[in-house]
Protein backbone atom coordinates (compact mmCIF):
# COMPACT_ATOMS: atom_id res chain seq x y z
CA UNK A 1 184.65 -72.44 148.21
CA UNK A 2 188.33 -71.57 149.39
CA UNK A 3 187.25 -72.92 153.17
CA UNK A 4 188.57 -75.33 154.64
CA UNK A 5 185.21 -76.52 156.65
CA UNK A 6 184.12 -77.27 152.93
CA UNK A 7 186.30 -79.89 151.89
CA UNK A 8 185.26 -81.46 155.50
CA UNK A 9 181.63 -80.70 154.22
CA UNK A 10 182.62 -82.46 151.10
CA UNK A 11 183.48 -85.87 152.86
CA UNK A 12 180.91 -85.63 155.00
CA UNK A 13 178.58 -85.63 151.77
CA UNK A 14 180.68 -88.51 149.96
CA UNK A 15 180.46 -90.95 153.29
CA UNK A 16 176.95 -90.52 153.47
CA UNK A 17 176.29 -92.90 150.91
CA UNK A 18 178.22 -95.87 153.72
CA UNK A 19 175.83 -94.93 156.02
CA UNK A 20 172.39 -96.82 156.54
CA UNK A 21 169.25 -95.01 154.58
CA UNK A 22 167.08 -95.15 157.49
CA UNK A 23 166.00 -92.27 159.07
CA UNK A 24 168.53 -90.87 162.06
CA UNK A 25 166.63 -91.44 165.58
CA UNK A 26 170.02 -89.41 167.05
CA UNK A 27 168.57 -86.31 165.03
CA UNK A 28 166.99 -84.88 168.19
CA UNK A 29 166.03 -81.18 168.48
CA UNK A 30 166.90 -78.47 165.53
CA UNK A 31 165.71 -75.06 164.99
CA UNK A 32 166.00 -73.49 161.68
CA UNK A 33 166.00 -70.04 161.24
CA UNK A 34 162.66 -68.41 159.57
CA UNK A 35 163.56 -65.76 157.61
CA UNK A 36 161.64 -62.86 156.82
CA UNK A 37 161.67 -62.77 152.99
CA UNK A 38 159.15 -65.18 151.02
CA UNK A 39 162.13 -67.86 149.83
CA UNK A 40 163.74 -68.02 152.77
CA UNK A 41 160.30 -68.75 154.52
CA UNK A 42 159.70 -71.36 152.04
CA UNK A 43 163.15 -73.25 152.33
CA UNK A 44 162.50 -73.37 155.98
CA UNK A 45 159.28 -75.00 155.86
CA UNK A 46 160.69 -77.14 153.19
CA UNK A 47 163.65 -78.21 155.93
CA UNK A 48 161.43 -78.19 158.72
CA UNK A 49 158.74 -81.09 157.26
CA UNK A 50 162.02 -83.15 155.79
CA UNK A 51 163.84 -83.40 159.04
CA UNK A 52 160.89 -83.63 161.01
CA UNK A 53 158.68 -86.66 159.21
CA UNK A 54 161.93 -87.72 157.30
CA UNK A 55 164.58 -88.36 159.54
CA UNK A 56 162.75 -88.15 162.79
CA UNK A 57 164.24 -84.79 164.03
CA UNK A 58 162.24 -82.68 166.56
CA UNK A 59 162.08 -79.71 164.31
CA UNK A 60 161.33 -76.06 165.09
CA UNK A 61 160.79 -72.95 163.02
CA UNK A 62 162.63 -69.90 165.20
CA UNK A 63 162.12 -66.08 163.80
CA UNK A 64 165.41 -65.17 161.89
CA UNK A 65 166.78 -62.21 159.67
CA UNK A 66 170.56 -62.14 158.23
CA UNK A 67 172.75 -60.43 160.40
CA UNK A 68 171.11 -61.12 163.85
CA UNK A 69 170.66 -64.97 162.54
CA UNK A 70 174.53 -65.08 161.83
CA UNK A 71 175.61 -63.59 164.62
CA UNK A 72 173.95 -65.80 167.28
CA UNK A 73 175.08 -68.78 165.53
CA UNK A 74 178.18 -67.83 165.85
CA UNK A 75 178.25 -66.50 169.44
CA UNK A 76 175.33 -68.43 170.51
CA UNK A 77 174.80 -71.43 168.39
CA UNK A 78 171.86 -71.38 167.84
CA UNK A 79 169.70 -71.28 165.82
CA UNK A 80 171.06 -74.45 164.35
CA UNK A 81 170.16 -74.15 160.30
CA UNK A 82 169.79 -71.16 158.01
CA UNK A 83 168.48 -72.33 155.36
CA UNK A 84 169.19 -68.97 153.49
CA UNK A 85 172.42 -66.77 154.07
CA UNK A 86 173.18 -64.06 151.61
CA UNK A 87 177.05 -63.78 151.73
CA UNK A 88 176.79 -60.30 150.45
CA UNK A 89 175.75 -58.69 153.86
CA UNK A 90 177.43 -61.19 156.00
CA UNK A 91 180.43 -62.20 154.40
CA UNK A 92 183.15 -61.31 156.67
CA UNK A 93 181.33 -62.81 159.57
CA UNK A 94 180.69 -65.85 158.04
CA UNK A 95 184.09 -67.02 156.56
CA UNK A 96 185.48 -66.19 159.88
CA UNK A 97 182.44 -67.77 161.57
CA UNK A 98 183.21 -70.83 159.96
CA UNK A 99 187.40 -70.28 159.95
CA UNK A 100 186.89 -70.44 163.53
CA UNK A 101 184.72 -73.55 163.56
CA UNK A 102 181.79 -72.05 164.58
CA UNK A 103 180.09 -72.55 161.17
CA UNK A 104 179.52 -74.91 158.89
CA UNK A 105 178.61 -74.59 154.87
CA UNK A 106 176.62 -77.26 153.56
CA UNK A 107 175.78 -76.10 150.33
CA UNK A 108 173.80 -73.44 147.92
CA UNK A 109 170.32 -73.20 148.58
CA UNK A 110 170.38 -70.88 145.43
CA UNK A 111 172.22 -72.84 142.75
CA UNK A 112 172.53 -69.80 140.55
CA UNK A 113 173.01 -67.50 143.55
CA UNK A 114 170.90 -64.88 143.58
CA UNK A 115 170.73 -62.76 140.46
CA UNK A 116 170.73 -59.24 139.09
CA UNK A 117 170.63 -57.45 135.30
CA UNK A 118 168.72 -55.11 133.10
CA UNK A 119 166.33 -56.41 131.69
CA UNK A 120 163.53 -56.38 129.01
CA UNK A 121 160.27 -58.52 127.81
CA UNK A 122 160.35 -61.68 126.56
CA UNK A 123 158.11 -61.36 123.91
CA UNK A 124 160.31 -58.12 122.36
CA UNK A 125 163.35 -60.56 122.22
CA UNK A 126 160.92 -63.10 120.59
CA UNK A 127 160.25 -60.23 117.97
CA UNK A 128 163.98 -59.24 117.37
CA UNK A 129 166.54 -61.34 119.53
CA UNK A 130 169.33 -58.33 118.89
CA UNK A 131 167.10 -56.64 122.17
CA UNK A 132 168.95 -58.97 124.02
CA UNK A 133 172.01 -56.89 123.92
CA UNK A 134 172.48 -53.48 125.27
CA UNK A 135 173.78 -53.19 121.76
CA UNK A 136 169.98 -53.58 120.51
CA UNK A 137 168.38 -51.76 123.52
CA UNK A 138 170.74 -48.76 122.42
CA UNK A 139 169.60 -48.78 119.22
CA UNK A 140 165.89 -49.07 119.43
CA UNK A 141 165.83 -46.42 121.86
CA UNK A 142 163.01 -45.21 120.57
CA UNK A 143 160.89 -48.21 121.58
CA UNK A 144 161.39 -47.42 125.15
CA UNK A 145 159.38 -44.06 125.53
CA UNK A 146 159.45 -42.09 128.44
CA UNK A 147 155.96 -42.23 130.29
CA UNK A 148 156.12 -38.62 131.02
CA UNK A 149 158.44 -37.56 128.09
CA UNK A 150 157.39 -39.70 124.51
CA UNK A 151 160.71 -37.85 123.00
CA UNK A 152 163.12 -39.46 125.69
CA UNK A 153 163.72 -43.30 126.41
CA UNK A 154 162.94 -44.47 129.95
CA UNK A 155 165.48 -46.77 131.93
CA UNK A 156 163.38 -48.02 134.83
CA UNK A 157 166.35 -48.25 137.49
CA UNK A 158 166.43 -49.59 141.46
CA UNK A 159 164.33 -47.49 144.03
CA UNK A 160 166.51 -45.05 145.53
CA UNK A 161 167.51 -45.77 149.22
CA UNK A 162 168.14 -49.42 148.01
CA UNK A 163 171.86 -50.48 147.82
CA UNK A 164 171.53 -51.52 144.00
CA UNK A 165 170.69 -48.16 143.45
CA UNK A 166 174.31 -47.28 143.32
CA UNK A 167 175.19 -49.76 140.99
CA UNK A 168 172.11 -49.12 138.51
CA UNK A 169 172.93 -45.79 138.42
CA UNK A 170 176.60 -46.19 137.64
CA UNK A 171 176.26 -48.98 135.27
CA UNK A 172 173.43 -46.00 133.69
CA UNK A 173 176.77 -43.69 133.14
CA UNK A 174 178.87 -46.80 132.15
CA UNK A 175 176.87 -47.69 129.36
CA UNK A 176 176.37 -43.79 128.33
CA UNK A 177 172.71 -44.61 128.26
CA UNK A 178 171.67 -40.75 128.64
CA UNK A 179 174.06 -39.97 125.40
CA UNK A 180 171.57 -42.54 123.81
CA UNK A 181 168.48 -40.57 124.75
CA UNK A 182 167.65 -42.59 127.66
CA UNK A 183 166.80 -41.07 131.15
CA UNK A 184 166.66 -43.16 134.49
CA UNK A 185 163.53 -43.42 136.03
CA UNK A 186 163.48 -43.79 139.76
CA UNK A 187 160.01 -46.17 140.58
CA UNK A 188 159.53 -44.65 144.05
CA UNK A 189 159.43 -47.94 145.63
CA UNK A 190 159.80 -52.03 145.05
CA UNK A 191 156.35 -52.15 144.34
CA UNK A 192 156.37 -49.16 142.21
CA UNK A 193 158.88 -51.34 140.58
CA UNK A 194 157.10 -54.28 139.63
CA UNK A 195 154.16 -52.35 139.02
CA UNK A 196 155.86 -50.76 135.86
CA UNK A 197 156.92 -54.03 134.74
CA UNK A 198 153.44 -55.49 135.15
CA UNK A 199 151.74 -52.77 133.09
CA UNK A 200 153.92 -53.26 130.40
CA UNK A 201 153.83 -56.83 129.71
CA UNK A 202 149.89 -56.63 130.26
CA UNK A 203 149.82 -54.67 127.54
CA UNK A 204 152.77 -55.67 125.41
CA UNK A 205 154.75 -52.94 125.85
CA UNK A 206 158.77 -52.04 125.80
CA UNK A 207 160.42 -52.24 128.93
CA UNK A 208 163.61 -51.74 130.15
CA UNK A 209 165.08 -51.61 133.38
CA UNK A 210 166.95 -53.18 136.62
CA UNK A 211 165.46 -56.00 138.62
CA UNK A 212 166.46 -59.13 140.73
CA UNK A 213 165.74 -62.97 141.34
CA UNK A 214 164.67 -64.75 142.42
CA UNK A 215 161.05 -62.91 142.71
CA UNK A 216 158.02 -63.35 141.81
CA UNK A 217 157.80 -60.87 139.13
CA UNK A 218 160.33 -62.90 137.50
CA UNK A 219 158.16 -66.02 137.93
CA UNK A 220 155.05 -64.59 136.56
CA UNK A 221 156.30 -62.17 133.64
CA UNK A 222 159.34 -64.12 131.39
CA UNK A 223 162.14 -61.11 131.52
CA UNK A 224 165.23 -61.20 129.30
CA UNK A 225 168.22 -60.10 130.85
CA UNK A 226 170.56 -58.10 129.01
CA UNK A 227 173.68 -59.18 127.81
CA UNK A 228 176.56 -56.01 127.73
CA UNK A 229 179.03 -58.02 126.44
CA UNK A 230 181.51 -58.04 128.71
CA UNK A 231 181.34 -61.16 130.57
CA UNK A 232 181.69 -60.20 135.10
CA UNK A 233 184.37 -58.84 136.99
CA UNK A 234 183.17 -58.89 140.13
CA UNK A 235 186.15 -57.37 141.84
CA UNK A 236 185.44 -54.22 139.89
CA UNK A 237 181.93 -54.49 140.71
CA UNK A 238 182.42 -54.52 144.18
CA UNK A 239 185.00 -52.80 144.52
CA UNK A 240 184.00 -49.54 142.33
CA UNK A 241 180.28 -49.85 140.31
CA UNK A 242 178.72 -51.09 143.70
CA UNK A 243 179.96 -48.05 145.64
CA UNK A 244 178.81 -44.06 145.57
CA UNK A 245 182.23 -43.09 145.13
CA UNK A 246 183.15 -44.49 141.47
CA UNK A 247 184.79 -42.38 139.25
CA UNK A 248 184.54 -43.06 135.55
CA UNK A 249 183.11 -46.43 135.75
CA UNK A 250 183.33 -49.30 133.60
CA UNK A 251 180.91 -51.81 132.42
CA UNK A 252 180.62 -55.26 134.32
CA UNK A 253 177.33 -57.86 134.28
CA UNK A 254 176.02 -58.08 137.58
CA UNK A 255 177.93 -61.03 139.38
CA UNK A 256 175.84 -63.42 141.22
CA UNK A 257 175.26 -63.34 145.49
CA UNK A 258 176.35 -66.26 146.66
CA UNK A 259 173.38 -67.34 148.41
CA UNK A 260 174.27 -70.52 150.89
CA UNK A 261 172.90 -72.71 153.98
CA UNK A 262 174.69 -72.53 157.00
CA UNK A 263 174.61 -74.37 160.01
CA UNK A 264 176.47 -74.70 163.32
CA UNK A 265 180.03 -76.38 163.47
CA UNK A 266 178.59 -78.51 166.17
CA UNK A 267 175.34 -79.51 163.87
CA UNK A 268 177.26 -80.55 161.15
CA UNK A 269 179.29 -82.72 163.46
CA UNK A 270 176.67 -84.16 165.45
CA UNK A 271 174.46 -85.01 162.14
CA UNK A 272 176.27 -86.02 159.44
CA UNK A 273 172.78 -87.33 157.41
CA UNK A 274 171.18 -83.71 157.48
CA UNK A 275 173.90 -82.09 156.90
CA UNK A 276 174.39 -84.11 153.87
CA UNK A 277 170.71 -83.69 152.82
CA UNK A 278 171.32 -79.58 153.43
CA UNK A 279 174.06 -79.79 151.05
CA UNK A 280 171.85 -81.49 148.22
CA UNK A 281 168.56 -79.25 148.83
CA UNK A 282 168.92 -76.11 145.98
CA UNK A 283 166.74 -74.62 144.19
CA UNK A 284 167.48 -73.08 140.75
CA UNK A 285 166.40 -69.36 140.55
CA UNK A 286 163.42 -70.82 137.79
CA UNK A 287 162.21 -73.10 140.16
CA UNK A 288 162.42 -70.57 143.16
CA UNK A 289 161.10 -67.50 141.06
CA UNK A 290 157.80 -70.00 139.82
CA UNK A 291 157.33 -70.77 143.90
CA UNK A 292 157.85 -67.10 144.72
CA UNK A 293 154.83 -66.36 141.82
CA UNK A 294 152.54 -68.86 143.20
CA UNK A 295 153.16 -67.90 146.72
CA UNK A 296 151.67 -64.55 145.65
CA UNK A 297 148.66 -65.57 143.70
CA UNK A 298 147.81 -67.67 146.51
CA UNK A 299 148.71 -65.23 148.91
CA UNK A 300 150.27 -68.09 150.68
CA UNK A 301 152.51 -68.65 153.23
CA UNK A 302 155.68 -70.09 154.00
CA UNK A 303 154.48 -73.33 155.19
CA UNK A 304 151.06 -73.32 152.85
CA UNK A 305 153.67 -73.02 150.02
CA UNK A 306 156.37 -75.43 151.14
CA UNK A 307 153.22 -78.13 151.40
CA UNK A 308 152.59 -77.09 147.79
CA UNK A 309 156.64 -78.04 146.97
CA UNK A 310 156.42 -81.57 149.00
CA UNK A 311 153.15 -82.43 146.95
CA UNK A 312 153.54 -81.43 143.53
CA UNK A 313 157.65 -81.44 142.88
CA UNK A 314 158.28 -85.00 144.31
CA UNK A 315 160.75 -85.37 141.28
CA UNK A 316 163.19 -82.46 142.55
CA UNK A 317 163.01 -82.94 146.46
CA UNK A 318 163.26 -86.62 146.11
CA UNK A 319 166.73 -86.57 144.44
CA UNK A 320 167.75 -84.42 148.22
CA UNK A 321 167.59 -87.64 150.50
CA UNK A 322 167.66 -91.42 150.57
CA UNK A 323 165.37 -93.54 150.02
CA UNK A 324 163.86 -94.44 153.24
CA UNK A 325 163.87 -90.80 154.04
CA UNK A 326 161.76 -89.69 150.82
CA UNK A 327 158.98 -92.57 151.86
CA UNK A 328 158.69 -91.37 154.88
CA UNK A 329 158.11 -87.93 153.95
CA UNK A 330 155.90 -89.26 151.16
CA UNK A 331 153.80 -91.07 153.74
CA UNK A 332 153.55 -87.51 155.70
CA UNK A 333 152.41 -86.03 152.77
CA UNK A 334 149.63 -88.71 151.96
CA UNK A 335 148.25 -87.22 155.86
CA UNK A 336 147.91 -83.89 154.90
């Protein structure tokens, strides 16, 4: 938030409200950026129906993926919208993206940012709340037993390859979880991942391990994370627990990815209503990880699931736009 292309953001979201509520005819052509993750597909299709039967824009969905996405923005600009930028990859590109007017930042289509922990079953906090600390966790060790090993604890930790596995394994040696009997368990994969965590809450079991939102594992299974007790310093984290190199590390809660939508400089000039609606439209990792489960159960897609949104959460998109702009999009919706 230390731009300066977001105070300009800012007023363009406060003199929105002088403006008339009808739709924009001046919207013309947009493209919005598709990413290839399930949320990001979603958002898209959310964007895509709004402008289109909403404010009368000539929508398109183009393929996108972070760094490619950024980049042509920047150099190209185009596409016009992503609806989903993690800043954690792209950063550097994108504060200097939008320091050089090139970019625009219209608001956090993650309101929480996207999220990381160790974590353990809701029902075993239900049963004794102190598991909600590492505190606990350390001391009912025992509860955790090692699939392959019943005398050691099992800390499920991030598949290796994968960039949190660095900082899983060092907050592992921060915490001195092996002193306590516990051993890290490398899943193999994502989906050897959630596949532990679904056995275990099928059947009631301990669990305890690293995992992410928002996901749809997190939508379907109600996870705890765990508290350490030392509040974030996300300097340190980056700086120290997130790298391989990180001698004698010190414990930090995961900070959050700040998790924005982006558009051109010359969008956000040009359409001052969108833009504004782009800087209302977030999701809350809840909401997104409860999409992101019935995206899966429905093996749905993108635009299937962004349908499902529109219809069935009128209450949360309809606080995004005006007026005229939410009956028109209800009156698409009625056609479908």
């Amino acid at each position: 938030m230390k731009n300066p292309f977001i105070i300009a953001g800012l007023l363009l979201t406060t003199s929105i409200f002088s403006l008339p509520t009808l739709a924009a005819p001046q919207c013309g052509q947009v493209t919005i950026a598709d990413m290839n993750w399930s949320s990001a597909s979603l958002i898209a299709n959310v964007d895509r129906f709004i402008l289109e039967h909403g404010f009368g824009c000539e929508a398109e969905l183009v393929p996108g993926d972070t760094m490619p996405t950024s980049t042509s923005m920047i150099e190209k600009g185009e596409p016009d919208i992503a609806p989903e930028m993690w800043f954690n990859t792209v950063q550097l590109l994108v504060d200097r993206g939008i320091q050089d007017k090139r970019l625009a930042l219209a608001g956090h289509s993650l309101s929480d940012g996207g999220e990381e922990g160790f974590w353990v079953p809701q029902y075993m906090v239900d049963k004794d709340p102190s598991l909600a600390t590492i505190e606990g966790v350390i001391a009912n060790a025992k509860l955790f037993k090692h699939p392959e090993d019943p005398s050691r604890a099992a800390f499920y930790g991030c598949p290796a390859g994968w960039g949190c596995q660095l900082s899983a394994q060092n907050l592992f040696n921060a915490l001195a979880l092996e002193q306590h009997n516990f051993d890290l368990v490398d899943p193999g994969s994502g989906a050897g991942l959630a596949g532990a965590i679904a056995r275990a809450y099928e059947r009631e079991k301990p669990w305890f391990g690293y995992y992410w939102a928002p996901t749809a594992i997190l939508g379907k299974y109600k996870m705890v994370k765990v508290d350490f007790g030392t509040g974030v310093d996300a300097d340190y984290f980056r700086s120290c627990l997130a790298k391989e190199e990180c001698a004698e590390p010190k414990v930090s809660m995961y900070p959050s990815a700040e998790v924005a939508t982006v558009t051109t400089y010359g969008f956000a000039d040009k359409s001052p209503q969108v833009f504004a609606y782009l800087g209302k439209r977030s999701f809350t990792n809840e909401q997104m990880n409860g999409l992101l489960a019935w995206m899966e159960e429905n093996q749905a897609d993108g635009g299937i699931a962004a349908e499902h949104f529109l219809i069935n959460h009128q209450a949360i998109w309809s606080q995004w736009v005006p007026a005229a702009v939410a009956q028109n999009v209800l009156s698409a919706i009625d056609e479908l």
